[in-house]
C-alpha atoms as a PDB file:
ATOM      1  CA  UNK A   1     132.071  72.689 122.171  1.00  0.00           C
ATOM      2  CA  UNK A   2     128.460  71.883 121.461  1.00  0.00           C
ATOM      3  CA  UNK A   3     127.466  68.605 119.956  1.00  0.00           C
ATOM      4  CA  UNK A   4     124.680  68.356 117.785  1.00  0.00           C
ATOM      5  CA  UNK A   5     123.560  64.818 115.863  1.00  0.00           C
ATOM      6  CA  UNK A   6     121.293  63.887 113.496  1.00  0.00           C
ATOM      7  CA  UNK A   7     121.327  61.954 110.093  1.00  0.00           C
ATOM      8  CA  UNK A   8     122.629  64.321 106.875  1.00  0.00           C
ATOM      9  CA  UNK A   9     123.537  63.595 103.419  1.00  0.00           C
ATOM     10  CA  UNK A  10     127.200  66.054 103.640  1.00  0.00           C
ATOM     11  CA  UNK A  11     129.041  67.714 106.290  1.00  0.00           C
ATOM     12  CA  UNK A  12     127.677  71.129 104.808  1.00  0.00           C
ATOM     13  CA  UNK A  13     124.584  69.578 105.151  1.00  0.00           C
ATOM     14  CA  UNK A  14     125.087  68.536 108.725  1.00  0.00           C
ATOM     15  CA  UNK A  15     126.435  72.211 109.763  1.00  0.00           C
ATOM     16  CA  UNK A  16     123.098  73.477 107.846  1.00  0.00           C
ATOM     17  CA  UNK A  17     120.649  71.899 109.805  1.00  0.00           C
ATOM     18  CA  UNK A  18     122.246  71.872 113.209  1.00  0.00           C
ATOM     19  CA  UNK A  19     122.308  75.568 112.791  1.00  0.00           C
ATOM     20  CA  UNK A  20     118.363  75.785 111.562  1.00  0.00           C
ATOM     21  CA  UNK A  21     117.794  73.173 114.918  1.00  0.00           C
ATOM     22  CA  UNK A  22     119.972  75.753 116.777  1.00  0.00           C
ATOM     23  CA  UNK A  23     118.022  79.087 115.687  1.00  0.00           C
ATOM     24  CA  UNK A  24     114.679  77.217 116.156  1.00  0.00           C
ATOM     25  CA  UNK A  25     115.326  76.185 119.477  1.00  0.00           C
ATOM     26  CA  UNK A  26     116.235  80.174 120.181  1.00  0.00           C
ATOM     27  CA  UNK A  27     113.239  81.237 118.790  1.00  0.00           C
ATOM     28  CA  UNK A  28     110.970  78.983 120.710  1.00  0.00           C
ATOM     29  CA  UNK A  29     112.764  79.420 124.152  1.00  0.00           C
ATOM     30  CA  UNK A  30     112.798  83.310 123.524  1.00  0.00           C
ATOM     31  CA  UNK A  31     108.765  83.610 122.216  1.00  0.00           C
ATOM     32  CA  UNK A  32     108.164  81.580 125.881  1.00  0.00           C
ATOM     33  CA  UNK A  33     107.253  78.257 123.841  1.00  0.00           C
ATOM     34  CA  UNK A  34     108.689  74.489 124.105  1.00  0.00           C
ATOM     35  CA  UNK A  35     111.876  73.886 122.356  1.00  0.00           C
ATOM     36  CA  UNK A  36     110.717  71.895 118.864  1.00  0.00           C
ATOM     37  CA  UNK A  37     111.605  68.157 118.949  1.00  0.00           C
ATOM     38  CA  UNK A  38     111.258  65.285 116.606  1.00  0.00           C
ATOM     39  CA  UNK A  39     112.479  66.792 113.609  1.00  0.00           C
ATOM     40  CA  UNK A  40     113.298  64.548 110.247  1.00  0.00           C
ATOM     41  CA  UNK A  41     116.602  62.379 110.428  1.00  0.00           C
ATOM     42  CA  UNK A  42     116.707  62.507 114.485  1.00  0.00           C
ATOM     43  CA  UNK A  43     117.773  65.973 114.476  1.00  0.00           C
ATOM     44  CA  UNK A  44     116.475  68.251 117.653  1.00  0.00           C
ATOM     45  CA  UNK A  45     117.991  70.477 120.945  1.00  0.00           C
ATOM     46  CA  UNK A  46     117.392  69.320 124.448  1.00  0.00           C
ATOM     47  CA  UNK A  47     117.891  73.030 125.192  1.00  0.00           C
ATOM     48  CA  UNK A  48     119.382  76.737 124.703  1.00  0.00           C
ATOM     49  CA  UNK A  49     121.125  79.052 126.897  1.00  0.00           C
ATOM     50  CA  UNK A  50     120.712  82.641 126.350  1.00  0.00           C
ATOM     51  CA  UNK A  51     123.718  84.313 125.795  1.00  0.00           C
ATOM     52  CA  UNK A  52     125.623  81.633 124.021  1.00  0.00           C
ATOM     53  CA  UNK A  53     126.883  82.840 120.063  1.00  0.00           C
ATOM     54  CA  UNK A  54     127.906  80.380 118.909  1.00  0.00           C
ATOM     55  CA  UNK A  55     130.746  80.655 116.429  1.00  0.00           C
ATOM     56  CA  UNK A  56     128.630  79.155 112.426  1.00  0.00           C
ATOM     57  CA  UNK A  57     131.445  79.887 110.662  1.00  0.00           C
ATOM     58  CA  UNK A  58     134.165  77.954 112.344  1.00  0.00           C
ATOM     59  CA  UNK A  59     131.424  74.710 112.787  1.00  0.00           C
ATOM     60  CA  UNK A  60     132.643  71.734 111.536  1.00  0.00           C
ATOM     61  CA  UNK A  61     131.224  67.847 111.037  1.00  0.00           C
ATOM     62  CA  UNK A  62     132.038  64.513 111.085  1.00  0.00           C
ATOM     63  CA  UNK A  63     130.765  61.360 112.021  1.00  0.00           C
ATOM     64  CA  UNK A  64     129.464  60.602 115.117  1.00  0.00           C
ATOM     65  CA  UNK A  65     132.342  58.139 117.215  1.00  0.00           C
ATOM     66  CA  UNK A  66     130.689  56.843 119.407  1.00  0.00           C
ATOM     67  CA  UNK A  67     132.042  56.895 123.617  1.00  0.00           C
ATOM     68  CA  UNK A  68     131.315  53.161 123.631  1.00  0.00           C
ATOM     69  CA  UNK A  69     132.294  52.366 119.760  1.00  0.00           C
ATOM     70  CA  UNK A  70     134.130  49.209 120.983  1.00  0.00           C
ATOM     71  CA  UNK A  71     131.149  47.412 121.184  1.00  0.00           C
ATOM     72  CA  UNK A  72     130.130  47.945 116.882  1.00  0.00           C
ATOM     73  CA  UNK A  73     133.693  48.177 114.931  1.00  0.00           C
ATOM     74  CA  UNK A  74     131.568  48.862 112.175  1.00  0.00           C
ATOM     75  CA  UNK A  75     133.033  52.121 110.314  1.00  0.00           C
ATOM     76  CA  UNK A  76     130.565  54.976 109.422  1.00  0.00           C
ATOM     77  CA  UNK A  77     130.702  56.645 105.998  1.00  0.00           C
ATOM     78  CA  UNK A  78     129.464  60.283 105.636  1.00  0.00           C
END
């Protein structure tokens, strides 16, 4: 499983642009270059390991739950 967070308006949307943060951070780590960071609505990869695939068409999304949601019951809506 890889987990991949930022802000999206969809789930399509979500699956979209993790794969565009995925394929950008290949790009950079095979041309030699710093993984890009900092892109709009928090998106970004801490890293890539060569010889991953990982598996687009089966990627799914949902809302982020957070490990520690006890402490904000608040519900998120996607």
């Amino acid at each position: 499983m890889h987990v991949f967070t930022g802000r999206a308006d969809s789930r399509s949307a979500a699956v979209r642009i993790a794969h565009e943060v995925y394929d950008a951070a290949r790009a950079a780590t095979e041309a030699g270059q710093e993984i890009p960071h900092g892109r709009p609505g928090g998106w970004g990869a801490c890293g890539y390991r060569p010889g991953w695939e990982l598996d687009w068409p089966a990627a799914t999304a949902d809302p982020w739950r957070s490990p520690c949601s006890w402490l904000n019951s608040k519900p998120f809506e996607m």
